[in-house]
N, C-alpha and C. Protein backbone atom coordinates (compact mmCIF):
# COMPACT_ATOMS: atom_id res chain seq x y z
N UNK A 1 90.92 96.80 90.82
CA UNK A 1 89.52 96.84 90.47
C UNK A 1 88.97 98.23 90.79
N UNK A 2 88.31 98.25 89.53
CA UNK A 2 87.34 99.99 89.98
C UNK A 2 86.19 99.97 89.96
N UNK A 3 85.52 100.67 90.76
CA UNK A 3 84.04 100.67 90.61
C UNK A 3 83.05 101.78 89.75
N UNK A 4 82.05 101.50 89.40
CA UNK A 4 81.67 102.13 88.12
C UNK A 4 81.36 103.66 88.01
N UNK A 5 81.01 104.22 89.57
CA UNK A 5 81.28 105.52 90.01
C UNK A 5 82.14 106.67 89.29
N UNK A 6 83.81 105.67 89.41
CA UNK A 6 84.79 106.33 89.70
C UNK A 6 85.16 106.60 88.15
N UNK A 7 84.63 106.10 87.18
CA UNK A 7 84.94 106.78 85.79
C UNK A 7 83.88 107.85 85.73
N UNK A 8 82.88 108.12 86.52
CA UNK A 8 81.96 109.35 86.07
C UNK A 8 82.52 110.54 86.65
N UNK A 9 82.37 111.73 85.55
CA UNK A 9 82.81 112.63 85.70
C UNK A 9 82.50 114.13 86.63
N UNK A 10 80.78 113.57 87.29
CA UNK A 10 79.71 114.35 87.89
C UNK A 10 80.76 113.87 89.46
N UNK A 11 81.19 112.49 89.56
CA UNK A 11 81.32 112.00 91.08
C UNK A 11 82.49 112.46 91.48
N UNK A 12 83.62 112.60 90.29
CA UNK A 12 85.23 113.28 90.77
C UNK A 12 85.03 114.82 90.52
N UNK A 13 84.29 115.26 90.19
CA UNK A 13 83.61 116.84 90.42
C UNK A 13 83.25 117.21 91.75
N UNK A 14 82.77 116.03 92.17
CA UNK A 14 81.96 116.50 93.80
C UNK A 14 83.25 116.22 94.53
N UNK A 15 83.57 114.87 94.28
CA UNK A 15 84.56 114.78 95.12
C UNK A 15 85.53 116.03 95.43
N UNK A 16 86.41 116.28 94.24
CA UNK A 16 87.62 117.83 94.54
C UNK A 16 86.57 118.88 95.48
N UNK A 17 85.35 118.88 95.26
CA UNK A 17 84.53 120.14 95.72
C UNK A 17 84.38 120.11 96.89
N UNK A 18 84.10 118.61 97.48
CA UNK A 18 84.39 118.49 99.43
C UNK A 18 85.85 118.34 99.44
N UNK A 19 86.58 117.85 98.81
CA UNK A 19 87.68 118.32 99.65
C UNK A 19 88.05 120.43 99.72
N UNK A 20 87.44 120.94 99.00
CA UNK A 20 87.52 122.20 98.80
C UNK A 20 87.02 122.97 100.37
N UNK A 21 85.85 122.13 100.28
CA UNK A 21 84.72 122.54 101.42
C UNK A 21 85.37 122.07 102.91
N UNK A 22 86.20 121.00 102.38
CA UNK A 22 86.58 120.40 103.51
C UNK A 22 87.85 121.59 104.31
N UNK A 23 88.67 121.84 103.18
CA UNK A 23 89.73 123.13 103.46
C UNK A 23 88.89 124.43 103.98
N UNK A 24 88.36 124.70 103.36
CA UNK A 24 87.23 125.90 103.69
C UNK A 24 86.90 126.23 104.92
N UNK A 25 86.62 125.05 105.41
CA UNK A 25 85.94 124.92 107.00
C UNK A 25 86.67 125.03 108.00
N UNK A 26 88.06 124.67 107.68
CA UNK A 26 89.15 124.58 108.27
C UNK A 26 89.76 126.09 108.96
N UNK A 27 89.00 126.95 108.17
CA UNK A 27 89.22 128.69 108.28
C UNK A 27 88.16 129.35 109.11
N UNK A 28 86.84 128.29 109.39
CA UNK A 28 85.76 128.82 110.00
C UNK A 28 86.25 128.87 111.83
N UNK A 29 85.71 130.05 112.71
CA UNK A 29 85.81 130.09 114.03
C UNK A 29 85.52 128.66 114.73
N UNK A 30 86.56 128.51 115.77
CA UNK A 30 85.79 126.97 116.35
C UNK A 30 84.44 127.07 116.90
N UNK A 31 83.67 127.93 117.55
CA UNK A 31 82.42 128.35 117.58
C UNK A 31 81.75 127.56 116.49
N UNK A 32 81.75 127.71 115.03
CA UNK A 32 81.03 127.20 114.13
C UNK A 32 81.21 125.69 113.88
N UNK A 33 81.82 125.51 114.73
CA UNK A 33 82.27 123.97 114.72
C UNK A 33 80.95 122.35 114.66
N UNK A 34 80.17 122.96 115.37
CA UNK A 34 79.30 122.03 115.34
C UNK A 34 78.05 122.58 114.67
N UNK A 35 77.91 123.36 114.16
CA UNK A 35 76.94 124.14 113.33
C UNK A 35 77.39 124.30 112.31
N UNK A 36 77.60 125.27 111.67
CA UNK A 36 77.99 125.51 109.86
C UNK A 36 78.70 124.62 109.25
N UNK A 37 79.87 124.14 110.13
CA UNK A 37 80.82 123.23 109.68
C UNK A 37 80.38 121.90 109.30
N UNK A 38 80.15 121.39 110.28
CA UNK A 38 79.53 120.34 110.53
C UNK A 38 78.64 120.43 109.44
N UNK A 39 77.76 121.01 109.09
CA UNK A 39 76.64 121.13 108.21
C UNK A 39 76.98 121.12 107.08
N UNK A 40 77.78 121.62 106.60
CA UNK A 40 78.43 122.19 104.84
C UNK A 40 79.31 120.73 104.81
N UNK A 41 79.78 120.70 105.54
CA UNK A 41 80.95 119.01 105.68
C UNK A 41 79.85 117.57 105.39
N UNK A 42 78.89 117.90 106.15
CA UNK A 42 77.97 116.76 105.61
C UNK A 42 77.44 116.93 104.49
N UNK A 43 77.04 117.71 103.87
CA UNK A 43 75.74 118.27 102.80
C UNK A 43 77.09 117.77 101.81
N UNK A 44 78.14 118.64 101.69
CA UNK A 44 79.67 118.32 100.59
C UNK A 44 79.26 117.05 100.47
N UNK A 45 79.54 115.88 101.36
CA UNK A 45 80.07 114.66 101.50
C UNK A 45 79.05 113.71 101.07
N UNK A 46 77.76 114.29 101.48
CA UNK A 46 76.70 113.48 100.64
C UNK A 46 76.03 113.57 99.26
N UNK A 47 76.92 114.31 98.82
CA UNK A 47 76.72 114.73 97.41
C UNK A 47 77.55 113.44 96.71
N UNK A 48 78.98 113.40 96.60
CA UNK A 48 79.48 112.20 96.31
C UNK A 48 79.06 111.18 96.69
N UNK A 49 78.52 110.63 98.12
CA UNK A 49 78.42 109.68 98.33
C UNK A 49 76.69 108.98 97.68
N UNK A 50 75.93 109.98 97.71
CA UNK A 50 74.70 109.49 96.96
C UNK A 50 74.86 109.06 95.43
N UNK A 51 76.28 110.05 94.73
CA UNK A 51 76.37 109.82 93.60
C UNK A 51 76.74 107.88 93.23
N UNK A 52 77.85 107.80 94.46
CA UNK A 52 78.44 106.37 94.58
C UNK A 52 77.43 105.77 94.28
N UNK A 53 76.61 105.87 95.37
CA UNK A 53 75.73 104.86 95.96
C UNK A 53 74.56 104.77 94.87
N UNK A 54 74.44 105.49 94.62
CA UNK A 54 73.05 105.49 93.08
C UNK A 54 73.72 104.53 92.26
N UNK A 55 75.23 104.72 91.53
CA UNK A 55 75.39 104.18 90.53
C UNK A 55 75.94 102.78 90.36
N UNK A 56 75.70 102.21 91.89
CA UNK A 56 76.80 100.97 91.67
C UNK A 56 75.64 100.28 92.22
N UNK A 57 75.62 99.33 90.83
CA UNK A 57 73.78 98.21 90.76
C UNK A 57 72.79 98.34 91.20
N UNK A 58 72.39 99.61 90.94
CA UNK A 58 71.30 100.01 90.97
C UNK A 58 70.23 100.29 89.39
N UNK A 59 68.73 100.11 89.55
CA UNK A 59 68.47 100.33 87.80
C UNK A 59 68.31 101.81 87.88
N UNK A 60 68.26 102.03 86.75
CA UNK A 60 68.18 103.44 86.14
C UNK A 60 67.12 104.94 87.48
N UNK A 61 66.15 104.27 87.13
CA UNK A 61 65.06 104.48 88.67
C UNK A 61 65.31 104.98 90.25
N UNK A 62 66.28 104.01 90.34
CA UNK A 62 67.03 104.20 91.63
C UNK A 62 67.88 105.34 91.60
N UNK A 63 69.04 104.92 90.83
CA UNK A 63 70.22 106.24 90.66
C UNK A 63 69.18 107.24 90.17
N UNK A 64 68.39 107.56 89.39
CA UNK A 64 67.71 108.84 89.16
C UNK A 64 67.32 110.07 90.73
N UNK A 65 66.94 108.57 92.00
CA UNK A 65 66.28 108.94 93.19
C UNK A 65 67.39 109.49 93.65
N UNK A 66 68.98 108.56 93.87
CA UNK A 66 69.80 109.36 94.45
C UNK A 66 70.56 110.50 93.71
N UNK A 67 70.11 110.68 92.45
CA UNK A 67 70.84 111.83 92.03
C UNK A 67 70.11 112.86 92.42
N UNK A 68 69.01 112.69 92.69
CA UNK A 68 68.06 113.97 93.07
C UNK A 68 68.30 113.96 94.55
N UNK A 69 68.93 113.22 95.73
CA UNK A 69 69.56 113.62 96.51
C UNK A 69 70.61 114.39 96.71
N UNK A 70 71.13 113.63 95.86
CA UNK A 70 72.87 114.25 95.38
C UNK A 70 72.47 116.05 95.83
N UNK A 71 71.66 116.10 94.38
CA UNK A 71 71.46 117.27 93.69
C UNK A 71 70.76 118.31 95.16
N UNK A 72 69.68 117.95 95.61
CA UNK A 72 69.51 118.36 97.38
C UNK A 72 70.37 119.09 98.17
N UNK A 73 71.39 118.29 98.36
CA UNK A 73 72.72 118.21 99.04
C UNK A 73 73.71 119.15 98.38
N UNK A 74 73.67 119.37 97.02
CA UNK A 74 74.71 120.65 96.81
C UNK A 74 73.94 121.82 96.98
N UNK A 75 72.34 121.89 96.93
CA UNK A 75 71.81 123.35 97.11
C UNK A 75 72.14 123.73 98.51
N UNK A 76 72.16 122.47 99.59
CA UNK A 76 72.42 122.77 100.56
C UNK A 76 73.35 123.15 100.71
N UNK A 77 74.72 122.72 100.14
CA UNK A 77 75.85 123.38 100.23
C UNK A 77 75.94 124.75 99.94
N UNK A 78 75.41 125.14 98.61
CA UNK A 78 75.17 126.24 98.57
C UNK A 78 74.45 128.10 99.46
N UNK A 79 73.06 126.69 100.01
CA UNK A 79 73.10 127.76 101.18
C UNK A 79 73.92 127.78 102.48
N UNK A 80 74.34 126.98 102.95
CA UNK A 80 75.71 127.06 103.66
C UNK A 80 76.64 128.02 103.18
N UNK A 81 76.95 127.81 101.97
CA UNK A 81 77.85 129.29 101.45
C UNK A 81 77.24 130.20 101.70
N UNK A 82 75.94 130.69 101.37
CA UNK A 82 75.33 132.02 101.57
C UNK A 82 75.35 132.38 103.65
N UNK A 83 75.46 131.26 103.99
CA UNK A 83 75.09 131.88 105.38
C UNK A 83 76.57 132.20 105.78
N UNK A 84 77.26 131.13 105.75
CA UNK A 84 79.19 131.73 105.53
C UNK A 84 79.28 133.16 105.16
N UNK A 85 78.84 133.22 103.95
CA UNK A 85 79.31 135.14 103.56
C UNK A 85 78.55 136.02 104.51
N UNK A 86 77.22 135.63 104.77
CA UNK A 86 76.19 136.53 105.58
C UNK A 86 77.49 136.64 107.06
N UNK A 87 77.46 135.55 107.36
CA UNK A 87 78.65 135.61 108.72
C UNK A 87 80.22 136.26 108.54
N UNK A 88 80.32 136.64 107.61
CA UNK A 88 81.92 137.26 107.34
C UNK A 88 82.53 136.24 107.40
N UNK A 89 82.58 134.92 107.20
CA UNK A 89 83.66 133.86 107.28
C UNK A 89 84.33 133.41 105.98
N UNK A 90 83.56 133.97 104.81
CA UNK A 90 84.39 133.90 103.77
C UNK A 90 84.80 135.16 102.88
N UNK A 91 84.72 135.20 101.86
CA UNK A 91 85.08 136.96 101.29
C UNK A 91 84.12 136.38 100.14
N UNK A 92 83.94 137.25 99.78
CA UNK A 92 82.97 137.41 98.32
C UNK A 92 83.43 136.69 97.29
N UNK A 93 85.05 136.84 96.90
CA UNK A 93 85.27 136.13 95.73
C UNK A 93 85.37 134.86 96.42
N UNK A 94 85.56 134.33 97.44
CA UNK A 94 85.32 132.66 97.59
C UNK A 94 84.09 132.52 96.89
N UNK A 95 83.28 132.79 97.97
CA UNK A 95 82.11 132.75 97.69
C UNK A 95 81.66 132.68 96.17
N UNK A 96 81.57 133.75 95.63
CA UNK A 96 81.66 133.31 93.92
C UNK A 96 82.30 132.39 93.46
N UNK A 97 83.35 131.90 93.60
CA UNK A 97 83.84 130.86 92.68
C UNK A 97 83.34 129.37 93.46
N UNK A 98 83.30 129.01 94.42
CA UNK A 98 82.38 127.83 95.13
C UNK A 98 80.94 128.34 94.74
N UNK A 99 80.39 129.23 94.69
CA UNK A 99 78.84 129.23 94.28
C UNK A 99 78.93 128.71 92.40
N UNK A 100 80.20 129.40 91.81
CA UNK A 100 79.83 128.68 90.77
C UNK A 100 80.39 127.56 90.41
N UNK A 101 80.93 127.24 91.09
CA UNK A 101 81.35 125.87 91.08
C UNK A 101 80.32 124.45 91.02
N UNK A 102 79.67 124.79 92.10
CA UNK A 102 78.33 124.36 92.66
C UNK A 102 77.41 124.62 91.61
N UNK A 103 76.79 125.58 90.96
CA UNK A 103 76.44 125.69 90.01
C UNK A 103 76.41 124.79 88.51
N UNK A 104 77.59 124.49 88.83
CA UNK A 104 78.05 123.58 87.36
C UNK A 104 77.58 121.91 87.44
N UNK A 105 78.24 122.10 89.34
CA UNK A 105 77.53 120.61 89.69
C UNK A 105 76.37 120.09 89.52
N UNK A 106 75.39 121.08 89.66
CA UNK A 106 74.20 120.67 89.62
C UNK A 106 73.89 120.44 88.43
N UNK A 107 74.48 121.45 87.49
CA UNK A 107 73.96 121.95 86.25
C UNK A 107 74.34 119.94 85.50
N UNK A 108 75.75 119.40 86.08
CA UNK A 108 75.74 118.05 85.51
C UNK A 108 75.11 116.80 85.87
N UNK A 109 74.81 116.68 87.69
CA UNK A 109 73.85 115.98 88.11
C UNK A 109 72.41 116.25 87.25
N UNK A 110 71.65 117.04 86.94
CA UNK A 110 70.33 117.35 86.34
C UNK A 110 70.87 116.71 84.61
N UNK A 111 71.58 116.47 84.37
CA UNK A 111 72.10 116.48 82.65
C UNK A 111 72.08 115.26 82.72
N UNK A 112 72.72 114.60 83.77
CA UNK A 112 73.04 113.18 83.88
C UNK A 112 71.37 112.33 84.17
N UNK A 113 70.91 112.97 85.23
CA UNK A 113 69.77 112.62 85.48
C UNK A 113 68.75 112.54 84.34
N UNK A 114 68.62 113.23 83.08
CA UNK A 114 68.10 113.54 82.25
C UNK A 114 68.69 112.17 81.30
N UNK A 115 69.40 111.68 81.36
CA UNK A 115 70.40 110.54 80.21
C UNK A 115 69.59 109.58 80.86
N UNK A 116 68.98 109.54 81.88
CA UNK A 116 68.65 107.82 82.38
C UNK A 116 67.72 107.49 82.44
């Protein structure tokens, strides 16, 4: 049995993207451990999980509310990236390709949000 989530294409987008974030962090100083990490690891993780959670029996209304969480939660990710590069913990081209990565995400949460 599958749940109705797991055929959308916005939710296995986020998903690969925390596990990305999840590797990512893995490179950060233990110092940042309970700060940046911690922070970008949650913000990642609640991006999918609002997506879940919006779309499984909920009406249209609802999932609209958590996609605009969703959608929250990757800007946050995003500034998490920006404070990462500000800190030297990633290199520039990470940084670019997770910023546009992120970029795209949103760009399909707002598209999707727009269908309902």
């Amino acid at each position: 049995m599958s749940f109705k989530f797991e055929s959308l294409q916005v939710w296995q987008r986020a998903l690969d993207l925390t596990v990305e974030i999840d590797s990512l962090t893995k490179l950060f100083p233990k110092e940042e451990l309970f700060i940046l990490t911690s922070q970008i690891k949650r913000a990642a993780d609640s991006v999918v999980l609002n997506i879940a959670e919006g779309c499984t029996g909920q009406t249209n209304a609802v999932f609209k509310n958590f996609l605009s969480y969703a959608l929250r939660s990757a800007i946050e990710v995003v500034s998490c990236l920006f404070i990462a590069k500000k800190r030297d913990l990633i290199s520039n081209d990470h940084f670019d390709r997770l910023y546009n990565e992120y970029q795209s995400l949103c760009k399909m949460i707002t598209s999707l949000r727009k269908t309902l």
